[in-house]
PDB file of N, CA and C in Angstrom:
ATOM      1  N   UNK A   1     221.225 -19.821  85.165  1.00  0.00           N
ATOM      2  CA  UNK A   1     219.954 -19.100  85.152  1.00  0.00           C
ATOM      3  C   UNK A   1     218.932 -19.872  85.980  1.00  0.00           C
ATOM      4  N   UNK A   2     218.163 -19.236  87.345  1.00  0.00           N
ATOM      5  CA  UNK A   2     217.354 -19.751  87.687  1.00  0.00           C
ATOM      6  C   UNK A   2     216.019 -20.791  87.132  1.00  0.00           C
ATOM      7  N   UNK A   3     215.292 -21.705  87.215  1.00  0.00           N
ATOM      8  CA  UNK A   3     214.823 -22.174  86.587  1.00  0.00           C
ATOM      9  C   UNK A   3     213.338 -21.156  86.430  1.00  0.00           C
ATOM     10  N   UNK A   4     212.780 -20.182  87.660  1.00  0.00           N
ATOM     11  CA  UNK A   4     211.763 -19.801  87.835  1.00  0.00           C
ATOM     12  C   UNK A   4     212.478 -18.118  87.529  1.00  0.00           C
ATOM     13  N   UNK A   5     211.788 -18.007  86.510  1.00  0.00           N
ATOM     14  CA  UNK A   5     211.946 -16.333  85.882  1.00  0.00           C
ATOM     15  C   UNK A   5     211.934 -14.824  86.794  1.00  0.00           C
ATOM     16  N   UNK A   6     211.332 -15.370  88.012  1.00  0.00           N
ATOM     17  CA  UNK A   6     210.679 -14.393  88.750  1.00  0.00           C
ATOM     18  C   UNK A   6     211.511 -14.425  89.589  1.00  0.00           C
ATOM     19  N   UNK A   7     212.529 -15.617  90.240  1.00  0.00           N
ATOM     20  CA  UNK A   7     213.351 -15.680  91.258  1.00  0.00           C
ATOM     21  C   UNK A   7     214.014 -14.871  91.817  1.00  0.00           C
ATOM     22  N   UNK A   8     214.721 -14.113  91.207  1.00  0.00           N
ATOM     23  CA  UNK A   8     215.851 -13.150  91.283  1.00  0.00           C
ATOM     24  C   UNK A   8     214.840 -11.627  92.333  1.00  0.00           C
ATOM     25  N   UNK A   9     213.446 -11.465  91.661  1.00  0.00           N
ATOM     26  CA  UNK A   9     212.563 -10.484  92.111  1.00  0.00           C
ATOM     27  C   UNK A   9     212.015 -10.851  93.398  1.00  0.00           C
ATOM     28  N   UNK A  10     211.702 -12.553  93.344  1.00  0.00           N
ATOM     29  CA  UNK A  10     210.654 -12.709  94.594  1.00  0.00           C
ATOM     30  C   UNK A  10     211.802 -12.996  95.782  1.00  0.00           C
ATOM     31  N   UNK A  11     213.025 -13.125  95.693  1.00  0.00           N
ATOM     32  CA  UNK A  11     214.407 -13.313  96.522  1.00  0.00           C
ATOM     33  C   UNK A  11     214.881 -13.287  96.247  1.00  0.00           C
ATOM     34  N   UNK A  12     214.899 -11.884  97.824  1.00  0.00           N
ATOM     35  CA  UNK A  12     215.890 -11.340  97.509  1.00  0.00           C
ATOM     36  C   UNK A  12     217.684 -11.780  97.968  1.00  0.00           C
ATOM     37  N   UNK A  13     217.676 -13.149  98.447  1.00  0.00           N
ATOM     38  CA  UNK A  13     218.451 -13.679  98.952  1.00  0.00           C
ATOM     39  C   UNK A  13     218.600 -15.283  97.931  1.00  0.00           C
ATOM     40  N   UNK A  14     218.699 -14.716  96.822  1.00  0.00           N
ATOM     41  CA  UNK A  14     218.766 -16.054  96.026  1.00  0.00           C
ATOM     42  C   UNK A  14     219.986 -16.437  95.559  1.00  0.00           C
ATOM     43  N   UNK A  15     220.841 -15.319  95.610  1.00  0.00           N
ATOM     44  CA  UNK A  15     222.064 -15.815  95.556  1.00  0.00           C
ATOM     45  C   UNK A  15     223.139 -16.661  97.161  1.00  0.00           C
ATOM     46  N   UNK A  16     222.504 -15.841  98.148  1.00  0.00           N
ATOM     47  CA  UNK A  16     222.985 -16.870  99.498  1.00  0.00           C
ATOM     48  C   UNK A  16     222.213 -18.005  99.464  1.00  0.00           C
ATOM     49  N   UNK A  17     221.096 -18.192  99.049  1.00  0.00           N
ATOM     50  CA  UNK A  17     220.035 -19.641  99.036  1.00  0.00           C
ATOM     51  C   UNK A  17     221.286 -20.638  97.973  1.00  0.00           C
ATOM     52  N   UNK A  18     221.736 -19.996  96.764  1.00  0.00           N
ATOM     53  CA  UNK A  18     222.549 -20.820  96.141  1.00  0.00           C
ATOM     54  C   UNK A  18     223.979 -21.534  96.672  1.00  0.00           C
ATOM     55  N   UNK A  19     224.699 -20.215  96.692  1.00  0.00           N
ATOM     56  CA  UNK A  19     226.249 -20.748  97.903  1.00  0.00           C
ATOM     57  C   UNK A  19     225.419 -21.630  98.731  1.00  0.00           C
ATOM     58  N   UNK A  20     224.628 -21.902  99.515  1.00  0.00           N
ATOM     59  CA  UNK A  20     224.476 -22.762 100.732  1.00  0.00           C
ATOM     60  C   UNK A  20     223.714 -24.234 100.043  1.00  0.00           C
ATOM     61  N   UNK A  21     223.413 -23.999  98.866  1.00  0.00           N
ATOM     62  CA  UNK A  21     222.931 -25.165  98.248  1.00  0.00           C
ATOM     63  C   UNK A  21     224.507 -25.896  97.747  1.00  0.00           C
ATOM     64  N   UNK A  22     225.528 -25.360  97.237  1.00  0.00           N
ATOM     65  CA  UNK A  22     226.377 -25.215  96.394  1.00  0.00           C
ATOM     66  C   UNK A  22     227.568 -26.374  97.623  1.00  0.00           C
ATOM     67  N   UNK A  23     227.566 -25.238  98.920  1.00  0.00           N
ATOM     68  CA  UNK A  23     228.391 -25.675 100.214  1.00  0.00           C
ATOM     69  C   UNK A  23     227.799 -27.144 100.309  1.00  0.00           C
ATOM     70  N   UNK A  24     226.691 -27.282 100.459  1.00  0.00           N
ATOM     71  CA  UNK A  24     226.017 -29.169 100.648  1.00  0.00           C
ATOM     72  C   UNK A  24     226.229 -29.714  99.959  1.00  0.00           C
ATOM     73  N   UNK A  25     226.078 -29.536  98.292  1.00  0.00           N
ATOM     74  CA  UNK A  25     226.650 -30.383  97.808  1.00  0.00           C
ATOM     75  C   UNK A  25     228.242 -30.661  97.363  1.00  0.00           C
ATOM     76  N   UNK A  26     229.130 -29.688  97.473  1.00  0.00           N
ATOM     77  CA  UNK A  26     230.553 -30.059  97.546  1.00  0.00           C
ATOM     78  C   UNK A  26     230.918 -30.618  98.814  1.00  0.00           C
ATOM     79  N   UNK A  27     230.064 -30.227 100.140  1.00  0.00           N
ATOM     80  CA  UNK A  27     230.300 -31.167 101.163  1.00  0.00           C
ATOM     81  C   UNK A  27     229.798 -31.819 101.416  1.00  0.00           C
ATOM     82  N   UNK A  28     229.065 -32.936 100.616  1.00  0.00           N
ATOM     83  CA  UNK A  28     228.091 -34.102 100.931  1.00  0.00           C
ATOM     84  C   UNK A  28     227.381 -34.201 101.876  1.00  0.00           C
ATOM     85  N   UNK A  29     226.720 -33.010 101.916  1.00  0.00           N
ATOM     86  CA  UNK A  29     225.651 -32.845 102.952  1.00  0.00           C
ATOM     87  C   UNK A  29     225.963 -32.518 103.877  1.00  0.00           C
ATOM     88  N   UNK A  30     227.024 -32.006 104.497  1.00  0.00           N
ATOM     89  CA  UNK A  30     227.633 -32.144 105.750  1.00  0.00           C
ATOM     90  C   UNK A  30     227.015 -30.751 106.054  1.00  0.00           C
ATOM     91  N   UNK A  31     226.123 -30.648 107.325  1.00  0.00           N
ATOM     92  CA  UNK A  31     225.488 -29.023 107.588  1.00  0.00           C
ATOM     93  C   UNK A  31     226.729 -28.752 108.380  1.00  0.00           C
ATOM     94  N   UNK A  32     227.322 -28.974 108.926  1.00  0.00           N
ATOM     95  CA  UNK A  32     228.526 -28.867 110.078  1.00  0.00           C
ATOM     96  C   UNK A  32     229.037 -27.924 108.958  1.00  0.00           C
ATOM     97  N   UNK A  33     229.749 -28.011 108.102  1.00  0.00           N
ATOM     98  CA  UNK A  33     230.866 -27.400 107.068  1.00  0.00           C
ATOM     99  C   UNK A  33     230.381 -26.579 106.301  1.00  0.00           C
ATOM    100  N   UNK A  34     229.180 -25.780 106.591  1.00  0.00           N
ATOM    101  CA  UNK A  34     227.854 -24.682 105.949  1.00  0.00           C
ATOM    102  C   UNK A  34     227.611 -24.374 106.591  1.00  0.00           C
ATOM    103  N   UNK A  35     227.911 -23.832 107.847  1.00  0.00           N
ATOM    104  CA  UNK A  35     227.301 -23.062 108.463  1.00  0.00           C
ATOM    105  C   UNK A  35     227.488 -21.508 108.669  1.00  0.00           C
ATOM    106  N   UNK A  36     228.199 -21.031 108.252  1.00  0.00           N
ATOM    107  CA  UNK A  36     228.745 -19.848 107.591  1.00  0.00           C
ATOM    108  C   UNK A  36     227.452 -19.592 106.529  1.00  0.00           C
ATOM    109  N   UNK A  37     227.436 -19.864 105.821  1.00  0.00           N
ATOM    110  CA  UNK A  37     226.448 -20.023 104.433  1.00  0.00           C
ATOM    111  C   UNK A  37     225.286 -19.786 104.857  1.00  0.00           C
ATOM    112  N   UNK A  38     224.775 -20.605 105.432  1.00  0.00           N
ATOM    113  CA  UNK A  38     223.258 -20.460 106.327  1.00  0.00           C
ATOM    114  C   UNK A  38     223.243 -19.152 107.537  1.00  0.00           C
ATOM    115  N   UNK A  39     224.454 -18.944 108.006  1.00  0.00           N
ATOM    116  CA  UNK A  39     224.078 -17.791 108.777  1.00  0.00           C
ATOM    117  C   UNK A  39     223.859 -16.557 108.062  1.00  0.00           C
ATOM    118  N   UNK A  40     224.540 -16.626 106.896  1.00  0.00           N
ATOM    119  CA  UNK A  40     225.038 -15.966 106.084  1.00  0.00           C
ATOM    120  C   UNK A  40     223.088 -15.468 105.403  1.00  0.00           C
ATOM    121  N   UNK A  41     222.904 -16.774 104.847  1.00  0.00           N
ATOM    122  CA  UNK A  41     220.903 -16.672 104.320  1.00  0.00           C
ATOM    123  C   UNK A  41     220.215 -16.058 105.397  1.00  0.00           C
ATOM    124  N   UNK A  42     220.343 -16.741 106.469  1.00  0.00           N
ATOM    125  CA  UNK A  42     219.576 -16.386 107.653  1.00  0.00           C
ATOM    126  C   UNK A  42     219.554 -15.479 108.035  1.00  0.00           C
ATOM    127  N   UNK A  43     220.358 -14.279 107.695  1.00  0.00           N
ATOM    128  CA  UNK A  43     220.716 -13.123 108.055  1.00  0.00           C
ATOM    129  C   UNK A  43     220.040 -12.104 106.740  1.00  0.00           C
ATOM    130  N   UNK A  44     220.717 -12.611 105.572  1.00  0.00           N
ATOM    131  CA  UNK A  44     219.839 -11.765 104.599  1.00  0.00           C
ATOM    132  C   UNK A  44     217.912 -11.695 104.584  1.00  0.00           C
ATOM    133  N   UNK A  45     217.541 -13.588 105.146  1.00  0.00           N
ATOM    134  CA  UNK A  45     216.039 -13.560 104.887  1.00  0.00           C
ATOM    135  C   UNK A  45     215.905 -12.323 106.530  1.00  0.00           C
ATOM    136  N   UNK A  46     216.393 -12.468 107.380  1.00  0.00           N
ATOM    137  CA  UNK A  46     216.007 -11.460 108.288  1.00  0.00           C
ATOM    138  C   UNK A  46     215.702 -10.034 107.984  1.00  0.00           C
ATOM    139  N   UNK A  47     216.694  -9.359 106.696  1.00  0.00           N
ATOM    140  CA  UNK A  47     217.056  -8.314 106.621  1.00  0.00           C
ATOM    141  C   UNK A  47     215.978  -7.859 105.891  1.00  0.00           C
ATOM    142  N   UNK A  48     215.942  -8.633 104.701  1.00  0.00           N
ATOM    143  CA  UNK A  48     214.762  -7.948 103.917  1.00  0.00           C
ATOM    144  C   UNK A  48     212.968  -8.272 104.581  1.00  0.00           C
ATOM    145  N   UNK A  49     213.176  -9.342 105.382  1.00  0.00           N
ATOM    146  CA  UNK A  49     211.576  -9.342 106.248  1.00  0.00           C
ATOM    147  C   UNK A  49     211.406  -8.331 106.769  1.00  0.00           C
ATOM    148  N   UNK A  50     212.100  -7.664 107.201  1.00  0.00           N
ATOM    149  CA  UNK A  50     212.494  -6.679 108.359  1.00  0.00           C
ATOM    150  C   UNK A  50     212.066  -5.342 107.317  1.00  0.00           C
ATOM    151  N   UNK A  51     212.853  -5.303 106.108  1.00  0.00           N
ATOM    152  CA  UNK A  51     212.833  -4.224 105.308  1.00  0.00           C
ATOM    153  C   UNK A  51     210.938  -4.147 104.192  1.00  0.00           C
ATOM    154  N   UNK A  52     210.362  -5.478 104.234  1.00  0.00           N
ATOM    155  CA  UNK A  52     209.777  -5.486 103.571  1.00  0.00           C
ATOM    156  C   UNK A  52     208.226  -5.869 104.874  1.00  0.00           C
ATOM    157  N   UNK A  53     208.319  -5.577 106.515  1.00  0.00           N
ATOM    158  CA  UNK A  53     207.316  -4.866 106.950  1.00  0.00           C
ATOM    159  C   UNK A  53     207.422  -3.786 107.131  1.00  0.00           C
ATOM    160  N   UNK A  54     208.510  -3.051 107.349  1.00  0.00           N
ATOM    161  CA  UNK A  54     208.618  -1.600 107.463  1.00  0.00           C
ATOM    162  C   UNK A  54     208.143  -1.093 106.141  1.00  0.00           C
ATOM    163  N   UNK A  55     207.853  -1.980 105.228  1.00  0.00           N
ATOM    164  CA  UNK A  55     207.394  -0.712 104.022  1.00  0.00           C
ATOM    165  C   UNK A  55     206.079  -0.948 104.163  1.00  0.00           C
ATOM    166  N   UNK A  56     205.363  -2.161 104.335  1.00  0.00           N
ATOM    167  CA  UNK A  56     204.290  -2.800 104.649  1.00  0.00           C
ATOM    168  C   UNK A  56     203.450  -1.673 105.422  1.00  0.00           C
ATOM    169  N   UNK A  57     203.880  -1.239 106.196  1.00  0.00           N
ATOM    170  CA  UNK A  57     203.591  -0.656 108.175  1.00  0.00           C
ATOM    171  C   UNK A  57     204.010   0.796 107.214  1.00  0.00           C
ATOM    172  N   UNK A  58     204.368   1.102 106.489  1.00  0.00           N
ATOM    173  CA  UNK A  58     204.022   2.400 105.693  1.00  0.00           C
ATOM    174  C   UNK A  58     203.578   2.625 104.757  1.00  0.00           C
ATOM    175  N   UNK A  59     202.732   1.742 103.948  1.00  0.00           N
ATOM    176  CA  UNK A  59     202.199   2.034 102.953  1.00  0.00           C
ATOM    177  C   UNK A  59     202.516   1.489 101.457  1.00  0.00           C
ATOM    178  N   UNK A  60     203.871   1.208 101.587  1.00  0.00           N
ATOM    179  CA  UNK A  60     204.583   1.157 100.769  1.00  0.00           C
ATOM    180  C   UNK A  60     204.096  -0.011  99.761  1.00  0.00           C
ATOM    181  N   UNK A  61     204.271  -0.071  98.582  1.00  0.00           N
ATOM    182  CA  UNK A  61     204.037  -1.123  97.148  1.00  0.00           C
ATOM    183  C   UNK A  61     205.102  -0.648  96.662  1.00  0.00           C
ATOM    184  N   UNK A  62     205.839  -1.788  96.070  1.00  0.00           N
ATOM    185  CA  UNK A  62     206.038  -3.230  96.646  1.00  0.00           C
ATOM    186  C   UNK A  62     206.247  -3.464  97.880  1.00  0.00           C
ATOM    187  N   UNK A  63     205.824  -4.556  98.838  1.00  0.00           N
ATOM    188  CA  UNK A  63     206.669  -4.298  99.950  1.00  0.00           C
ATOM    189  C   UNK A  63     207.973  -4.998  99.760  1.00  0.00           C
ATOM    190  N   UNK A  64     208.397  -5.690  98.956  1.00  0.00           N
ATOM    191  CA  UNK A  64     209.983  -5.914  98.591  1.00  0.00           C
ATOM    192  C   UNK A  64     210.055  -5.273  97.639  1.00  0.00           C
ATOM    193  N   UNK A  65     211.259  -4.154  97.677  1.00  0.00           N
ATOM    194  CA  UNK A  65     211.354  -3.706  96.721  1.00  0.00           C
ATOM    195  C   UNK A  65     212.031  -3.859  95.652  1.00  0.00           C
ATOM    196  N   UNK A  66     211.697  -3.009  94.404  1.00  0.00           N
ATOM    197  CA  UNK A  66     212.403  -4.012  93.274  1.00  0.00           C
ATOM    198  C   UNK A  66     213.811  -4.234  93.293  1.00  0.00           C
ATOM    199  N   UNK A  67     214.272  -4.833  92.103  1.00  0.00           N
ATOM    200  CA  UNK A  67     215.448  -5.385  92.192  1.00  0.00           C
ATOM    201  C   UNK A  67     216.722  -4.088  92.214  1.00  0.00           C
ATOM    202  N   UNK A  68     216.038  -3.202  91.616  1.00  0.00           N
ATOM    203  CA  UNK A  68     217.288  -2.164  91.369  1.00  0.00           C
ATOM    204  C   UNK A  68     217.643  -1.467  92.349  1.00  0.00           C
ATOM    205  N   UNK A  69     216.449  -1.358  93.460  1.00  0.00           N
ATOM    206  CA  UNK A  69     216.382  -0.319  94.437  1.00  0.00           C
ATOM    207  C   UNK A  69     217.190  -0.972  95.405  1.00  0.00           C
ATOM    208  N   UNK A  70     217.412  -2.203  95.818  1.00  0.00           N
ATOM    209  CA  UNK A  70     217.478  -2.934  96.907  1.00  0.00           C
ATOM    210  C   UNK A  70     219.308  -2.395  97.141  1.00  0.00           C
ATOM    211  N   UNK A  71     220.336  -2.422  95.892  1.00  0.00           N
ATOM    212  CA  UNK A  71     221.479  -1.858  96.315  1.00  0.00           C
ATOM    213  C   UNK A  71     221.220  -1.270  97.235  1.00  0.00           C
ATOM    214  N   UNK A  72     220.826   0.088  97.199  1.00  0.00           N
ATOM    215  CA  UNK A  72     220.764   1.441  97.367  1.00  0.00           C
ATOM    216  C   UNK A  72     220.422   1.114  99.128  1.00  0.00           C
ATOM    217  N   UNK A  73     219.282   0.477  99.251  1.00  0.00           N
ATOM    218  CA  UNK A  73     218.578   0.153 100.979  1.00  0.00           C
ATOM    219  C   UNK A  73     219.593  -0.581 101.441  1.00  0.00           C
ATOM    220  N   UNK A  74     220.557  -1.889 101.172  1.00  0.00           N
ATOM    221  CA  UNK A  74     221.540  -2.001 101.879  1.00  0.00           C
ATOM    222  C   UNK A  74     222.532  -0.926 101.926  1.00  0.00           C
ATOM    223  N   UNK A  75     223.505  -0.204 101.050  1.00  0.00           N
ATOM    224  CA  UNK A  75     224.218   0.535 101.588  1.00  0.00           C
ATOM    225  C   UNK A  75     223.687   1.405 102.603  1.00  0.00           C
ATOM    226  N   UNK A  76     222.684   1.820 102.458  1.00  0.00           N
ATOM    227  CA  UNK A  76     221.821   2.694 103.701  1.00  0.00           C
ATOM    228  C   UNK A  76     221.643   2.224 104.602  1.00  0.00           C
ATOM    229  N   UNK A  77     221.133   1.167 105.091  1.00  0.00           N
ATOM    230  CA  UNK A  77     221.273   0.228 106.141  1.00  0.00           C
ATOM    231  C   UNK A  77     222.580   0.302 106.621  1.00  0.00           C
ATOM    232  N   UNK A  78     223.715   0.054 105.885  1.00  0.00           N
ATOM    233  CA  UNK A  78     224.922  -0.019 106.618  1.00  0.00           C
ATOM    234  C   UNK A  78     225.533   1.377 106.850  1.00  0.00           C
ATOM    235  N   UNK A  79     225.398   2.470 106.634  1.00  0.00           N
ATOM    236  CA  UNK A  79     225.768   3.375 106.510  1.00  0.00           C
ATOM    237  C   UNK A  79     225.499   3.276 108.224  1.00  0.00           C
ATOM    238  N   UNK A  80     223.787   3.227 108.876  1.00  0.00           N
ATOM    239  CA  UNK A  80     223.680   3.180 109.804  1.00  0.00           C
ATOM    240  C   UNK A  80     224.074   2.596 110.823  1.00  0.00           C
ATOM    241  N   UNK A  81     224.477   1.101 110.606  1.00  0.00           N
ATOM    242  CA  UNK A  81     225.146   0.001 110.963  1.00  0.00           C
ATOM    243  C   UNK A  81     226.250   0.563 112.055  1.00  0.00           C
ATOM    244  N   UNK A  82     226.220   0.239 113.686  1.00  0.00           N
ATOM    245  CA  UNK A  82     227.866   0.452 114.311  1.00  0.00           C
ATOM    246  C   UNK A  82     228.892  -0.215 113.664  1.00  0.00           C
ATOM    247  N   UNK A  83     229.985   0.164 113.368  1.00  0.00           N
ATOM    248  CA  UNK A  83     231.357  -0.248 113.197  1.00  0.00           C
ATOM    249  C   UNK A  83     231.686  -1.520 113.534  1.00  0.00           C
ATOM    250  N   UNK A  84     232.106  -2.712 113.695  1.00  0.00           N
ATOM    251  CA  UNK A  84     231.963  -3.622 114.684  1.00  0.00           C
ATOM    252  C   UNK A  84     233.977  -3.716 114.921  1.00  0.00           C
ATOM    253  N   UNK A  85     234.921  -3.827 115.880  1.00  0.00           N
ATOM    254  CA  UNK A  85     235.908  -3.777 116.098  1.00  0.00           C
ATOM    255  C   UNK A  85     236.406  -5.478 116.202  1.00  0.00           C
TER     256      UNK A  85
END
């Protein structure tokens, strides 16, 4: 359980923030052997910045949205997503 109650709501990438905490310390720090992990964060904090000015730039409250909704905006997102081969 997170230590901060709100975590899970205010990030939305708190479970990739963990694996990549998790990867450093089973690999003694080694960023070389995490980097998967971090592209992995780096990609989610992109996704929802991305998702949470577009609601911003419409009006929208919350601009992250809550926790339940957020499934729903990734599968939609990928729905749109090209195929990649």
């Amino acid at each position: 359980m997170p230590r901060n109650l709100n975590a899970e709501r205010d990030n939305p990438c708190l479970k990739e923030q963990d694996l990549s905490f998790k990867c450093l310390n089973k690999n003694n720090f080694d960023r070389d052997k995490c980097e998967f992990y971090f592209a992995n964060y780096n990609n989610c904090k992109e996704f929802w910045n991305k998702v949470r000015a577009d609601r911003r730039a419409k009006g929208i409250a919350p601009y992250l949205p809550p926790i339940e909704e957020r499934e729903a905006i990734k599968s939609e997102y990928m729905k749109g997503k090209p195929k990649q081969s």
